[in-house]
Protein backbone atom coordinates (compact mmCIF):
# COMPACT_ATOMS: atom_id res chain seq x y z
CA UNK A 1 144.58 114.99 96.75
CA UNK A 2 144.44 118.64 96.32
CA UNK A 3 145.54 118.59 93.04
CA UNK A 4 142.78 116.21 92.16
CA UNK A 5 140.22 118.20 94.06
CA UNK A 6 140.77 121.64 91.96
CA UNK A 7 140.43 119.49 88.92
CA UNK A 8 136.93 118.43 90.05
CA UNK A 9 136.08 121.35 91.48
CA UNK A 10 137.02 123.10 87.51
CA UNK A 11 135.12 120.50 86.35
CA UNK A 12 132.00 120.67 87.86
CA UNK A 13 132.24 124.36 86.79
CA UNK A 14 132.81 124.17 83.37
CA UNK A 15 129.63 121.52 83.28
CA UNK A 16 127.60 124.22 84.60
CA UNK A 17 128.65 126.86 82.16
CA UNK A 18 127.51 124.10 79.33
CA UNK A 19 124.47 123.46 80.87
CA UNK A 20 124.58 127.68 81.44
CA UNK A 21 124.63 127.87 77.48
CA UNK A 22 122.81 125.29 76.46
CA UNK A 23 120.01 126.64 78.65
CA UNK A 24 120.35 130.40 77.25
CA UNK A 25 120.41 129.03 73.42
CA UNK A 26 117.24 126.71 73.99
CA UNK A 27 115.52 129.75 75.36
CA UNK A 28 116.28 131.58 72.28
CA UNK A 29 115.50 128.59 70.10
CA UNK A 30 112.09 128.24 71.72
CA UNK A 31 111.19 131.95 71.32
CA UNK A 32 108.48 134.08 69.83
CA UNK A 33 109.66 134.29 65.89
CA UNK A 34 107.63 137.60 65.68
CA UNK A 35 104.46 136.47 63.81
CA UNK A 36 101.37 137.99 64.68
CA UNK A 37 99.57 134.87 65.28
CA UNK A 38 100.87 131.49 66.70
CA UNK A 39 101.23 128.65 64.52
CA UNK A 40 97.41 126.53 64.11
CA UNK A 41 96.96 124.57 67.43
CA UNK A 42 97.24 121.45 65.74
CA UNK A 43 100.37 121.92 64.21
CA UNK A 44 101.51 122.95 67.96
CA UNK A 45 99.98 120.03 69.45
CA UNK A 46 101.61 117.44 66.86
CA UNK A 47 105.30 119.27 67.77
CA UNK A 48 104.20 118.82 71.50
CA UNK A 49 103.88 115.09 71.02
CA UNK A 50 106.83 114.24 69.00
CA UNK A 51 109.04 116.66 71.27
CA UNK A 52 107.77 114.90 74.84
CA UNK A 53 108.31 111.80 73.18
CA UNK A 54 111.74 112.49 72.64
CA UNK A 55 112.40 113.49 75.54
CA UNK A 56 112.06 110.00 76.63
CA UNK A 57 110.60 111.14 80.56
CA UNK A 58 110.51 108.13 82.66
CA UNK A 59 107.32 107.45 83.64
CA UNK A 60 106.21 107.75 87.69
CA UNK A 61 107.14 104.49 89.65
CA UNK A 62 105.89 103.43 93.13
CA UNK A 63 109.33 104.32 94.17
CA UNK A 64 110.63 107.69 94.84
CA UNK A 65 114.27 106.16 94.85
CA UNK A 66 113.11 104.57 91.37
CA UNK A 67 111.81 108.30 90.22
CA UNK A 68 115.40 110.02 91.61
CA UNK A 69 117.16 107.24 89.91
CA UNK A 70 115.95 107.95 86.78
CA UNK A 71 116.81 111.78 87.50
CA UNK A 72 118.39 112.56 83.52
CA UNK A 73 121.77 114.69 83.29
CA UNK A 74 122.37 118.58 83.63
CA UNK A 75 122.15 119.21 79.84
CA UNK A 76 119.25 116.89 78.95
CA UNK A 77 117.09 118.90 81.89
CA UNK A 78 118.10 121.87 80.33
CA UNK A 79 117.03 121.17 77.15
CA UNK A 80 113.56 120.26 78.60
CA UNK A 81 113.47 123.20 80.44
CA UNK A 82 113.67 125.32 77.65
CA UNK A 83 111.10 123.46 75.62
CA UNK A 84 108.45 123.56 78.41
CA UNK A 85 109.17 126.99 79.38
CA UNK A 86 108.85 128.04 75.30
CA UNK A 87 105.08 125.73 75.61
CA UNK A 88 104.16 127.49 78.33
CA UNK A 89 104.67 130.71 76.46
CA UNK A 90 102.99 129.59 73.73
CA UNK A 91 100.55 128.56 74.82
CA UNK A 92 98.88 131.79 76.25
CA UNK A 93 98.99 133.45 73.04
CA UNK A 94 95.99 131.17 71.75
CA UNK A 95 92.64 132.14 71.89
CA UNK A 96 90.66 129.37 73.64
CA UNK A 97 87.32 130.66 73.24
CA UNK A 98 88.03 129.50 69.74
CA UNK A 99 88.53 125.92 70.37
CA UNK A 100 86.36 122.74 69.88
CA UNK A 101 85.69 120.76 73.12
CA UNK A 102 88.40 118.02 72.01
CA UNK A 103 91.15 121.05 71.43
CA UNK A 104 90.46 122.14 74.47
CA UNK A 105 90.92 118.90 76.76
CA UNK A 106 94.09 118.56 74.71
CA UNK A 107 95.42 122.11 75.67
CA UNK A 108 94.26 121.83 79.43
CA UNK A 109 96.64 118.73 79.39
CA UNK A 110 99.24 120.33 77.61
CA UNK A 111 98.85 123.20 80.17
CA UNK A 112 98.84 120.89 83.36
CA UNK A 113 101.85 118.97 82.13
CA UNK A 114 103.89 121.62 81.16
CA UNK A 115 103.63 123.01 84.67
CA UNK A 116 104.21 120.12 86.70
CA UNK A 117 107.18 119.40 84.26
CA UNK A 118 108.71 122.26 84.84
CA UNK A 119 108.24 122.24 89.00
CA UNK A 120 109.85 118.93 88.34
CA UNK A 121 112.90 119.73 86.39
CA UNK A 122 113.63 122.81 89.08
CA UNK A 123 113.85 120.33 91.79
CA UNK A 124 115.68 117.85 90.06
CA UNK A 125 118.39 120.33 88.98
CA UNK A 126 118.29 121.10 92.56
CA UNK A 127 118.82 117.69 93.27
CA UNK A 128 122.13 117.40 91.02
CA UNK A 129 123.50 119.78 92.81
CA UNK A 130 122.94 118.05 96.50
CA UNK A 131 122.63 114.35 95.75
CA UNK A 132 122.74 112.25 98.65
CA UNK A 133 122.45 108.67 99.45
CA UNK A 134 119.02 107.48 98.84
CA UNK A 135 117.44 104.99 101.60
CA UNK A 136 113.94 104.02 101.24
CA UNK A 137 113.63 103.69 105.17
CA UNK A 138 113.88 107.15 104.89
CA UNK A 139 111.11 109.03 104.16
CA UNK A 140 111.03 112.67 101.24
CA UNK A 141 111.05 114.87 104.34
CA UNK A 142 114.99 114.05 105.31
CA UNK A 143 116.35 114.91 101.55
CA UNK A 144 117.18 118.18 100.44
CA UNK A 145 114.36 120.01 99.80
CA UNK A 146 112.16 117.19 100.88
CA UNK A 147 108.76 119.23 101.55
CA UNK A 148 109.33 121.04 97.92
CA UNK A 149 109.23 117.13 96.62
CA UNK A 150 106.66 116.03 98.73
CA UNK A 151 104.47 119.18 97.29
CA UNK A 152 105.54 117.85 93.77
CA UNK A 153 104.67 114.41 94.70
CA UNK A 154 101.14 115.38 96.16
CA UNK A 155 100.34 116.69 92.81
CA UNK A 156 101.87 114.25 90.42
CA UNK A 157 100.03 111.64 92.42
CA UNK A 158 96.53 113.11 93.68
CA UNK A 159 96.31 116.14 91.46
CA UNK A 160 97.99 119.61 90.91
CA UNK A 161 95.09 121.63 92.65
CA UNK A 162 95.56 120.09 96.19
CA UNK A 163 98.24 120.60 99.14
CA UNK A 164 99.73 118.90 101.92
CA UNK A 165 97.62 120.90 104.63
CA UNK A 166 94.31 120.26 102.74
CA UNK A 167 94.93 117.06 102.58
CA UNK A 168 95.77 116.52 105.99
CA UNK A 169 92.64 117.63 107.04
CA UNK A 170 91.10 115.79 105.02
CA UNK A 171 92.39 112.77 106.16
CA UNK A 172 91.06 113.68 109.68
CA UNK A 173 88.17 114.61 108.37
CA UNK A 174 87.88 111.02 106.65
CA UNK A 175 88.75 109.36 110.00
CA UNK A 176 85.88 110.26 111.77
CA UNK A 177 83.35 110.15 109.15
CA UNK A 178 84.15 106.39 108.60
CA UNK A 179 84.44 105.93 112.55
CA UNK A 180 80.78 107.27 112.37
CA UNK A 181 79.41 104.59 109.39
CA UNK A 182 80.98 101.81 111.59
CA UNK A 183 79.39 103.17 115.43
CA UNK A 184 76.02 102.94 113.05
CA UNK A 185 76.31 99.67 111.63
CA UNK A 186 77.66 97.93 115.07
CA UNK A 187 74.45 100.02 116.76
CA UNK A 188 71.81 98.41 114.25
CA UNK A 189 73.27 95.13 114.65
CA UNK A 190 71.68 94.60 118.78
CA UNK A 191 75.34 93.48 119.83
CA UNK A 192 77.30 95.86 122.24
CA UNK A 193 80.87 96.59 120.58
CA UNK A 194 82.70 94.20 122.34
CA UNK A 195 80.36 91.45 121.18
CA UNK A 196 80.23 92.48 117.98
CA UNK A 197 83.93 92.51 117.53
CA UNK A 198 83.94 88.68 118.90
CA UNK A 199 81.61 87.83 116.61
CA UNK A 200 83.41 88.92 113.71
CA UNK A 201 85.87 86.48 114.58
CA UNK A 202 83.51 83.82 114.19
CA UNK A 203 84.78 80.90 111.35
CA UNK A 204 81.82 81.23 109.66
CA UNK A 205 83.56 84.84 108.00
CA UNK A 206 86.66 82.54 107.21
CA UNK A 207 87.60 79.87 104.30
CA UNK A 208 90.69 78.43 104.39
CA UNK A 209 90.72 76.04 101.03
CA UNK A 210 91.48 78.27 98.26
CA UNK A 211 89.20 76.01 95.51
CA UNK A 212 86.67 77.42 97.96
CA UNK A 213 87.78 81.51 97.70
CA UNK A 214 87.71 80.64 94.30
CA UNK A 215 84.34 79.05 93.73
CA UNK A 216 83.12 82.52 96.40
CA UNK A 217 84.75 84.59 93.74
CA UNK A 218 83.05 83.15 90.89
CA UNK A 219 79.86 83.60 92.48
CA UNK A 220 80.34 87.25 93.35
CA UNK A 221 81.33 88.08 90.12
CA UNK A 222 78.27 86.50 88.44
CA UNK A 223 76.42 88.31 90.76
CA UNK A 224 78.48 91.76 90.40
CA UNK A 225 78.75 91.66 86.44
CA UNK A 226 75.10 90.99 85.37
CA UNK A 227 73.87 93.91 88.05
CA UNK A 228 76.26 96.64 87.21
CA UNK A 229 74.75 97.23 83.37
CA UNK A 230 72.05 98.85 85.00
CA UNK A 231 74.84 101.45 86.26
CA UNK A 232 77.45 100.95 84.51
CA UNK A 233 77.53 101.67 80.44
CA UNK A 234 79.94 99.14 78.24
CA UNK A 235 79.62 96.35 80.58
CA UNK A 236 79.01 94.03 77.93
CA UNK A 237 81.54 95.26 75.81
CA UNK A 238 84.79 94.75 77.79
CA UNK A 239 86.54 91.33 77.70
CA UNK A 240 86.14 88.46 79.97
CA UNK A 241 87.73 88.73 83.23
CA UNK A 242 89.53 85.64 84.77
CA UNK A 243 89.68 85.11 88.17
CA UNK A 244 93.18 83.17 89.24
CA UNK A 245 95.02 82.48 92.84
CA UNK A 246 97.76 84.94 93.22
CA UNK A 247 101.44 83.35 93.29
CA UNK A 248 103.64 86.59 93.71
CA UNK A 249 104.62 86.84 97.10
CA UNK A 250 106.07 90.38 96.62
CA UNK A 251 102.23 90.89 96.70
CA UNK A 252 101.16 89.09 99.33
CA UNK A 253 100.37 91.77 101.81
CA UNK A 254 96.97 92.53 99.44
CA UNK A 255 94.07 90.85 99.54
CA UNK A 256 94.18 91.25 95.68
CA UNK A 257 95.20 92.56 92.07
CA UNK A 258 94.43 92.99 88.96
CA UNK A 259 96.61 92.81 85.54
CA UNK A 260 96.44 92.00 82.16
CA UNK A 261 92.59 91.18 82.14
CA UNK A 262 92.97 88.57 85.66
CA UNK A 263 91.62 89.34 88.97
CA UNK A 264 94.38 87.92 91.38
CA UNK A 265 92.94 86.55 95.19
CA UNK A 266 95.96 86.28 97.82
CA UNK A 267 96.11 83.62 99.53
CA UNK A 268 99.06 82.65 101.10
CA UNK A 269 97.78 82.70 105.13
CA UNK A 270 95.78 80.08 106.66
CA UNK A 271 92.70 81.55 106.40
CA UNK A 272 91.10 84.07 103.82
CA UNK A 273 88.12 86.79 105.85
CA UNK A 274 85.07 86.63 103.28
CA UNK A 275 84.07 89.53 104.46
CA UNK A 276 86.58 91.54 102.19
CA UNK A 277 86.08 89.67 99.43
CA UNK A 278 82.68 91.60 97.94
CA UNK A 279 84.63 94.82 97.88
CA UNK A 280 88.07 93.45 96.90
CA UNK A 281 86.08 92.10 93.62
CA UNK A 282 84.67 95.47 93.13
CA UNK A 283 87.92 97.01 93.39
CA UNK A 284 90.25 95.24 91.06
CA UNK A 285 87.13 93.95 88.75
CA UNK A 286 83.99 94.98 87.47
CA UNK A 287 83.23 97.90 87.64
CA UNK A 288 86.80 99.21 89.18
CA UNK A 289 90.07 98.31 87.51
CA UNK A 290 89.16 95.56 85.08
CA UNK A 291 86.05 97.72 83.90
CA UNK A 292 87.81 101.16 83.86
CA UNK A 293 91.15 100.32 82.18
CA UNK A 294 88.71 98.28 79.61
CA UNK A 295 86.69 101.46 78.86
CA UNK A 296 89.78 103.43 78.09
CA UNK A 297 90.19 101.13 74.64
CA UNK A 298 86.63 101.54 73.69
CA UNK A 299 86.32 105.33 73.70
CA UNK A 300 87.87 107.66 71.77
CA UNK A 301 91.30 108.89 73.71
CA UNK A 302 93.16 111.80 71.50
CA UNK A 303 97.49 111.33 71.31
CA UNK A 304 97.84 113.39 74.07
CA UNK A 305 95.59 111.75 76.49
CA UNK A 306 97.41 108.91 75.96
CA UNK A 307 100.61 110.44 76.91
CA UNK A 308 99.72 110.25 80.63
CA UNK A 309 97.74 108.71 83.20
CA UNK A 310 96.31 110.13 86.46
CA UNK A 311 96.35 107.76 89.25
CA UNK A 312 94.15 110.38 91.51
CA UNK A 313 91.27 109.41 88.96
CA UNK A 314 92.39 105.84 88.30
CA UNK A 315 92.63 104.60 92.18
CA UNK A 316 89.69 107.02 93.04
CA UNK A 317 87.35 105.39 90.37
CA UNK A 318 88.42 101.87 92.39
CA UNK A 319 87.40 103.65 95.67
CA UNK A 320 84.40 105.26 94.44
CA UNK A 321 82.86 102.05 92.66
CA UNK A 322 82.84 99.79 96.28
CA UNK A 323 80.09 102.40 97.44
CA UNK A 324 77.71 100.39 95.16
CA UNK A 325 78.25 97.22 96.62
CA UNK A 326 74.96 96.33 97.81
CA UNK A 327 73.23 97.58 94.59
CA UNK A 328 75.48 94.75 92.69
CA UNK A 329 75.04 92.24 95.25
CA UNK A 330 78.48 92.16 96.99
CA UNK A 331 77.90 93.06 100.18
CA UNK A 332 75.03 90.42 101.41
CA UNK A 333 75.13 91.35 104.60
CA UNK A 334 75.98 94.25 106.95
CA UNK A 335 79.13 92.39 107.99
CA UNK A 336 80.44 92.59 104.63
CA UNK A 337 79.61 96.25 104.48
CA UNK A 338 81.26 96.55 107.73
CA UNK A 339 84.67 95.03 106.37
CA UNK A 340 84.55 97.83 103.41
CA UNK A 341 84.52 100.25 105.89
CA UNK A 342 87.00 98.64 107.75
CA UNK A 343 89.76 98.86 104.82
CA UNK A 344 88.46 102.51 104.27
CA UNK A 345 89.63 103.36 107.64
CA UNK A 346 92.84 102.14 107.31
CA UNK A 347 92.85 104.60 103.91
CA UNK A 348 92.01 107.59 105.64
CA UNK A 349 94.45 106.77 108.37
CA UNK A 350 97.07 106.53 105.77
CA UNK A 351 95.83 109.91 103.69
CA UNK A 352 96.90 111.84 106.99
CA UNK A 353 99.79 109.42 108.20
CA UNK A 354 101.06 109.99 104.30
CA UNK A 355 101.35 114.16 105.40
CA UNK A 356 102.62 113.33 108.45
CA UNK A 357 105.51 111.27 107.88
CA UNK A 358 106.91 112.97 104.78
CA UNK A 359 105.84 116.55 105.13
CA UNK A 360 105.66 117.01 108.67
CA UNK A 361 108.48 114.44 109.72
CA UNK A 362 106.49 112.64 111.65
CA UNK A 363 109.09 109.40 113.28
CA UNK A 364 107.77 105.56 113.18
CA UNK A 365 107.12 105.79 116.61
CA UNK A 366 104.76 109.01 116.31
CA UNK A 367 103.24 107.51 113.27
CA UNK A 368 102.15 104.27 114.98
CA UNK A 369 100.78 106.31 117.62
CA UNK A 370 98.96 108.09 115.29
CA UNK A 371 97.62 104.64 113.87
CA UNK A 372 96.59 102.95 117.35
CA UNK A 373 94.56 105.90 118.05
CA UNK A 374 92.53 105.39 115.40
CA UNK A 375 93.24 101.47 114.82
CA UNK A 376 93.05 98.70 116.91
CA UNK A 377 94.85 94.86 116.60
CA UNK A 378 96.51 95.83 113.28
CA UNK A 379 100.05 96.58 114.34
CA UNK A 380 101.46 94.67 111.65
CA UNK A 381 99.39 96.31 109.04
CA UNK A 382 100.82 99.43 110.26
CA UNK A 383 104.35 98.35 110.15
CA UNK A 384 104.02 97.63 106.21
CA UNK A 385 102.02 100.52 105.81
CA UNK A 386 104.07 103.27 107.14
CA UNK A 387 107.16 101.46 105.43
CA UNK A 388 105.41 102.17 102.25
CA UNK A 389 103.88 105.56 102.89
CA UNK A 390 108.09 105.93 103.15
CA UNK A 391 108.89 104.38 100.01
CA UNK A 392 106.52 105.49 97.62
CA UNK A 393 105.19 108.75 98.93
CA UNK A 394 101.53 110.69 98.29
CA UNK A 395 100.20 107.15 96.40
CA UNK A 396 98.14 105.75 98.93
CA UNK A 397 95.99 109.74 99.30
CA UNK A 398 94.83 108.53 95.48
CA UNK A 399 91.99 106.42 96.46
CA UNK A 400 90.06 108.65 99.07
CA UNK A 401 90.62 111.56 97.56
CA UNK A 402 90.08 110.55 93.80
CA UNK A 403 86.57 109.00 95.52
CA UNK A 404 86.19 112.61 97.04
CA UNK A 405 85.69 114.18 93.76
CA UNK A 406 83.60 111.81 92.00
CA UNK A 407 81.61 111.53 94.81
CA UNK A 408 80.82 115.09 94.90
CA UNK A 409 80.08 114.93 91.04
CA UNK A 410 77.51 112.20 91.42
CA UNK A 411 75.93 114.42 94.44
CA UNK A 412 72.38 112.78 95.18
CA UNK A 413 72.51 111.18 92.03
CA UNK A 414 70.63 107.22 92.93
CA UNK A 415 68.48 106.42 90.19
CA UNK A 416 69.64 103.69 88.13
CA UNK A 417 69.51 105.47 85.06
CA UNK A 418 71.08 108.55 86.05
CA UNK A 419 73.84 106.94 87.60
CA UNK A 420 74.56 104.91 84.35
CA UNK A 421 74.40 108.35 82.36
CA UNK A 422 76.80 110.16 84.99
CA UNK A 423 79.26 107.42 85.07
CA UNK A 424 79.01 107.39 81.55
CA UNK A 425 79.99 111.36 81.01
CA UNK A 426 82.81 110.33 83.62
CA UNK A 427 84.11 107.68 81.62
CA UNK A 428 83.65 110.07 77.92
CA UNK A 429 87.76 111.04 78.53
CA UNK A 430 88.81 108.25 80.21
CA UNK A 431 91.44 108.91 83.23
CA UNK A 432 92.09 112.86 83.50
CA UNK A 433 93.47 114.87 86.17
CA UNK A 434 90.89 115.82 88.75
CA UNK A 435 90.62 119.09 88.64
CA UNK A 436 90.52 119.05 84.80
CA UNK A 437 87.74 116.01 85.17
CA UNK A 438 85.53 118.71 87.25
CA UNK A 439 85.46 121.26 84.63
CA UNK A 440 83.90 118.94 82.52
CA UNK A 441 80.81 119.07 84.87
């Protein structure tokens, strides 16, 4: 036993002196070659492509158990290493005051991936080194170096700029800023709160035959689609969205998805709240998911762009858009606005809960406290949702935030026309990372 244990123990050294070496002569294959000037940014940009494409990196999944599964070996993350740190020299030595604007998006890209890349391959280096057993009842906080991930995570996920205190206070800040939309919506309605609540209840807000949610879709999408060309640019140009009953129970616990050019309606309880339905459509449809992801093949997207996508814009845009509900005709009454804002809670519950549990630590039972001071009657909700916020960390911070910055974009824009021509400049690039997408403005 011994015996065997030297072996591994010579082993594991003599894999790290490869790696050692294989690191060193990458660094002095991706070197300065001692011209004055760096090769034309095109040529540089065509290399970047083919190289990164090589390299085969797995793409982010829900899952951070998926993401550390997919962790490549010692030498491979060597050799990437050296390439991105050779980029990242490279790319200071051009002059960007020379560039057109499309050079330019393409080298703030380069830039931004380059340096989450190489966070990335530090930590999972790191991780080779201490692997443990991965549980996804666990959350990042209880691996090695599980706040360095969660900090990677953050900005994979939301956007490089932002960290896990900012966005915790954000999240509180979020809380009671919805809180305070609701207290004014129950006020103008005459009912006291308790009434209110009861009357939510009421089976008048319920359907329970699903040829009936369907027939309720069709008829907020008709009214949805024909009003959002007045804010929306393309509308007419994107294809035909179907609407279908959802039959994936791995799904079930949302109201509704979107793939492939079909909106997808859950309904697998006895009963199916209307009063989610004008923003769900929103959401996954037109103008959110449907309408975005549609717009991304009608512009003009360079190679690079579509390299990557940034979920911080793509899940904000869906956030943003259900803000224009009653323009397009979704949200008939103040009921239905009411159940937007009762989904957005939950969000900003889960943009600090997020923090919480896999920066800060936080246990299930102080995360459900956490929830029932802000949430009432949705224990169960809670269950799946800090489960979740466990298994695939930082996602669920994409929507309010990513709404955060476009909101603050738009500022007062409300004229029809504006709007149209703002969410038209925000659409030029299609998804980019947030902080990039603001230096646009």
């Amino acid at each position: 036993m011994l015996y065997s244990k030297n072996i591994k123990n010579r082993l594991n050294k003599l894999i790290k002196t490869l790696v050692l070496i294989i690191l060193l002569w990458n660094q002095v294959g991706y070197c300065y070659n001692g011209n004055a000037l760096p090769k034309p940014f095109s040529e540089f940009r065509t290399s970047f492509i083919e190289t990164y494409e090589k390299f085969q990196i797995a793409p982010l999944q829900l899952s951070y158990v998926s993401n550390f599964n997919a962790i490549k070996t010692y030498t491979e993350l060597a050799t990437q290493e050296g390439y991105f740190n050779y980029v990242s020299r490279e790319l200071k030595r051009y002059n960007v005051l020379d560039f057109n604007d499309a050079d330019m998006l393409d080298y703030q890209i380069m830039k931004y991936e380059t340096e989450l890349n190489l966070e990335r391959i530090k930590l999972e280096l790191d991780w080779l080194k201490n692997k443990e057993k991965l549980n996804e009842k666990k959350s990042l906080y209880y691996l090695p170096n599980g706040k360095k991930w969660y900090v990677y995570y953050l900005k994979k996920w939301v956007d490089a700029s932002v960290n896990p205190e900012e966005i915790y206070q954000f999240g509180l800040n979020e809380i009671e800023d919805v809180k305070q939309k609701m207290k004014t919506i129950r006020n103008n309605s005459g009912m006291s709160d308790s009434k209110f609540n009861k009357y939510l209840k009421k089976p008048l807000f319920f359907l329970s035959d699903s040829n009936e949610i369907q027939k309720r879709y069709e008829q907020v999408r008709h009214q949805v689609d024909e009003k959002a060309k007045k804010y929306f640019p393309y509308v007419d140009d994107i294809p035909e969205l179907k609407i279908e009953k959802g039959i994936n129970e791995n799904l079930a616990h949302v109201p509704a998805y979107y793939n492939n050019n079909i909106f997808y309606y859950n309904h697998f309880k006895d009963t199916y709240d209307t009063r989610q339905m004008g923003w769900t459509y929103i959401h996954e449809g037109i103008p959110g998911h449907h309408y975005q992801i549609s717009v991304n093949t009608i512009i003009k997207r360079s190679v690079v762009q579509n390299l990557f996508r940034y979920y911080g814009f793509i899940e904000g845009w869906g956030a943003y858009v259900e803000q224009f509900g009653e323009l397009l005709g979704a949200y008939p009454s103040y009921f239905d606005t009411y159940g937007l804002y009762e989904w957005d809670l939950i969000r900003s519950v889960r943009v600090a809960l997020d923090v919480g549990i896999n920066y800060y630590g936080w246990s299930d039972d102080k995360a459900m406290a956490f929830w029932k001071e802000h949430i009432t009657d949705k224990d169960d909700i809670a269950k799946r949702e800090i489960a979740r916020m466990k298994r695939w960390p930082a996602q669920v911070i994409t929507y309010k935030y990513g709404k955060k910055v476009l909101n603050k974009l738009k500022g007062n824009t409300v004229k029809s026309i504006e709007l149209k021509a703002f969410h038209k400049e925000v659409l030029k690039h299609g998804d980019l990372p947030l902080s990039i997408l603001k230096q646009q403005f």
